[in-house]
Protein backbone atom coordinates (compact mmCIF):
# COMPACT_ATOMS: atom_id res chain seq x y z
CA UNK A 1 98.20 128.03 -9.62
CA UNK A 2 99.42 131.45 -9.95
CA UNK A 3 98.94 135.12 -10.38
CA UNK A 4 98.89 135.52 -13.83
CA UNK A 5 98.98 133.20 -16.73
CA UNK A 6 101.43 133.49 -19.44
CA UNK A 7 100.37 131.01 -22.61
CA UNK A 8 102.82 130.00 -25.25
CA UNK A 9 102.05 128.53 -28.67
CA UNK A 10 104.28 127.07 -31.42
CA UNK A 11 104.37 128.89 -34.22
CA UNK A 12 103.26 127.33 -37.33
CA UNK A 13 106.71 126.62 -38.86
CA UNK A 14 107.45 125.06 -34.94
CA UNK A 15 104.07 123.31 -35.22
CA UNK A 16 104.81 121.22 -38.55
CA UNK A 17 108.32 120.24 -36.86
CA UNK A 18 105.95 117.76 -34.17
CA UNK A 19 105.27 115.74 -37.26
CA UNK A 20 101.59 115.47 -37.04
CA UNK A 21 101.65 115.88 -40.58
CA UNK A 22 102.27 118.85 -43.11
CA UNK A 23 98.91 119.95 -42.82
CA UNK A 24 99.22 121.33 -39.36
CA UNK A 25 98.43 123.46 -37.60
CA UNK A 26 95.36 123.34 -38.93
CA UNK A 27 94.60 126.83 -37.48
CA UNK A 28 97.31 129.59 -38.55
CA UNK A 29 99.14 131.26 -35.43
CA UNK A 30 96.87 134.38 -35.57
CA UNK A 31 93.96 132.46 -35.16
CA UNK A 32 94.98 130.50 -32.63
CA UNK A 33 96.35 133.30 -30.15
CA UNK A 34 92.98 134.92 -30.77
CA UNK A 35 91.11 132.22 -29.18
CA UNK A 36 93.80 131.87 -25.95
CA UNK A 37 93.84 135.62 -25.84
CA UNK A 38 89.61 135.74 -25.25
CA UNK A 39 89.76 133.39 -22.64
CA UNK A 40 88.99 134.92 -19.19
CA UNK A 41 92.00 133.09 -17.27
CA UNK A 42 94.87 133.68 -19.62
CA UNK A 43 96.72 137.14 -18.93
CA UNK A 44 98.82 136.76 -22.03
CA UNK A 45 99.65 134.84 -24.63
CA UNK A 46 102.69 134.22 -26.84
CA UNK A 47 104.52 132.07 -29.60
CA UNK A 48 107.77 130.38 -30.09
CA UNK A 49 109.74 129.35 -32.83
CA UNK A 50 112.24 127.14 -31.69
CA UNK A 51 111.19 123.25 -31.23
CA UNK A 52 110.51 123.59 -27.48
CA UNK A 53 109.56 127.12 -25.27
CA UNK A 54 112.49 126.26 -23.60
CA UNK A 55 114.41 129.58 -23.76
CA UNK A 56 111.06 131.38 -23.49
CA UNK A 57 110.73 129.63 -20.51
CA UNK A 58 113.76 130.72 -19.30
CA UNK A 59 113.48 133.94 -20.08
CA UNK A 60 109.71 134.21 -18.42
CA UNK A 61 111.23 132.65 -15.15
CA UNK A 62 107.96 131.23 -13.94
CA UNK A 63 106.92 130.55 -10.73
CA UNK A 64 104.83 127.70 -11.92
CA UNK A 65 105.18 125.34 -15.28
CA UNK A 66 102.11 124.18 -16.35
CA UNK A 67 101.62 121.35 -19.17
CA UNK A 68 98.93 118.84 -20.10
CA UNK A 69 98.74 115.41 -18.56
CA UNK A 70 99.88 113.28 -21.56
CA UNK A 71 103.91 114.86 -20.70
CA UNK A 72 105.55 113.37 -17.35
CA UNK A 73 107.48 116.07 -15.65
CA UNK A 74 110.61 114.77 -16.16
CA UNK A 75 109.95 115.07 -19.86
CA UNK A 76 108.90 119.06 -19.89
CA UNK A 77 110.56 121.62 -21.55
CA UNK A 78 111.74 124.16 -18.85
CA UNK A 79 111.11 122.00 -15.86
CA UNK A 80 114.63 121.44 -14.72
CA UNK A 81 115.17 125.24 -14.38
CA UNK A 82 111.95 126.08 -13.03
CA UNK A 83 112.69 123.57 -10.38
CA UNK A 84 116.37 124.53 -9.99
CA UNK A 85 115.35 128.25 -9.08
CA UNK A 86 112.88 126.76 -6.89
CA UNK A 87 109.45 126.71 -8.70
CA UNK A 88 107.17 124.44 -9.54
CA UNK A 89 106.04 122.06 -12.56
CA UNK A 90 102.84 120.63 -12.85
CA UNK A 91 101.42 118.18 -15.29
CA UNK A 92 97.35 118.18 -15.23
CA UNK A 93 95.41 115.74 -15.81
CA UNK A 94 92.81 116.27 -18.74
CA UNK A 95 89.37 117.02 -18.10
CA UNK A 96 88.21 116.23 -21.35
CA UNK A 97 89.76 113.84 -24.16
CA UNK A 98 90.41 115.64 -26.75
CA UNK A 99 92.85 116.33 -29.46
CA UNK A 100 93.18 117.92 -32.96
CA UNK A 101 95.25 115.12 -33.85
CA UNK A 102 92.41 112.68 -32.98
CA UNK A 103 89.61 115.03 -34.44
CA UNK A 104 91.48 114.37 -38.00
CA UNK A 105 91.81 110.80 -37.60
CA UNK A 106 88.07 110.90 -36.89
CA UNK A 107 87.14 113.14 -40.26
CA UNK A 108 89.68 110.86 -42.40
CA UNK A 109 87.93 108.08 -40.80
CA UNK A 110 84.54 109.06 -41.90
CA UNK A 111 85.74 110.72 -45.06
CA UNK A 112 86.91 106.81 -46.34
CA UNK A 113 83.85 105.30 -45.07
């Protein structure tokens, strides 16, 4: 959808703010930029530490906003100014159905059986 993409992850402290629970992230910041950074398509990745990557975002000045299918794109972080400068947000549909959140409710699940 672009030329380049630019990946941004919550840091941990932003991560337990989502209130999944205090044990998340499960994987620690480091570790997870490690695995974005290896894949082939990403040109870099970064973190934020506010609630949303909206100043990032505004900083960046992307061409393109890119989220996962579960958020509408009235509802993404970013999207109005992307849009007011002319860009474009996208919300794509997932390929596959999967979630940390429901890979935890799975072990629990299996742990109390």
């Amino acid at each position: 959808m672009g030329a380049s993409l630019l990946v941004a992850l919550n840091s941990d402290a932003s991560a337990r703010r989502l209130g999944k629970g205090a044990e998340r992230p499960l994987n620690p910041l480091a570790d997870r930029l490690a695995v974005i950074a290896a894949l082939a398509s990403v040109s870099a990745v970064t973190w934020f530490e506010d609630d949303t990557p909206e100043k990032l975002i505004a900083a960046c000045q992307p061409d393109v906003l890119v989220k996962g299918g579960d958020w509408p794109i009235e509802r993404i972080a970013g999207a109005k100014s992307v849009l007011a400068r002319g860009g474009r947000v996208v919300s794509i549909p997932f390929e596959h159905e999967r979630s940390t959140t429901a890979l935890v409710q799975r072990i629990r699940r299996t742990i109390t059986s």
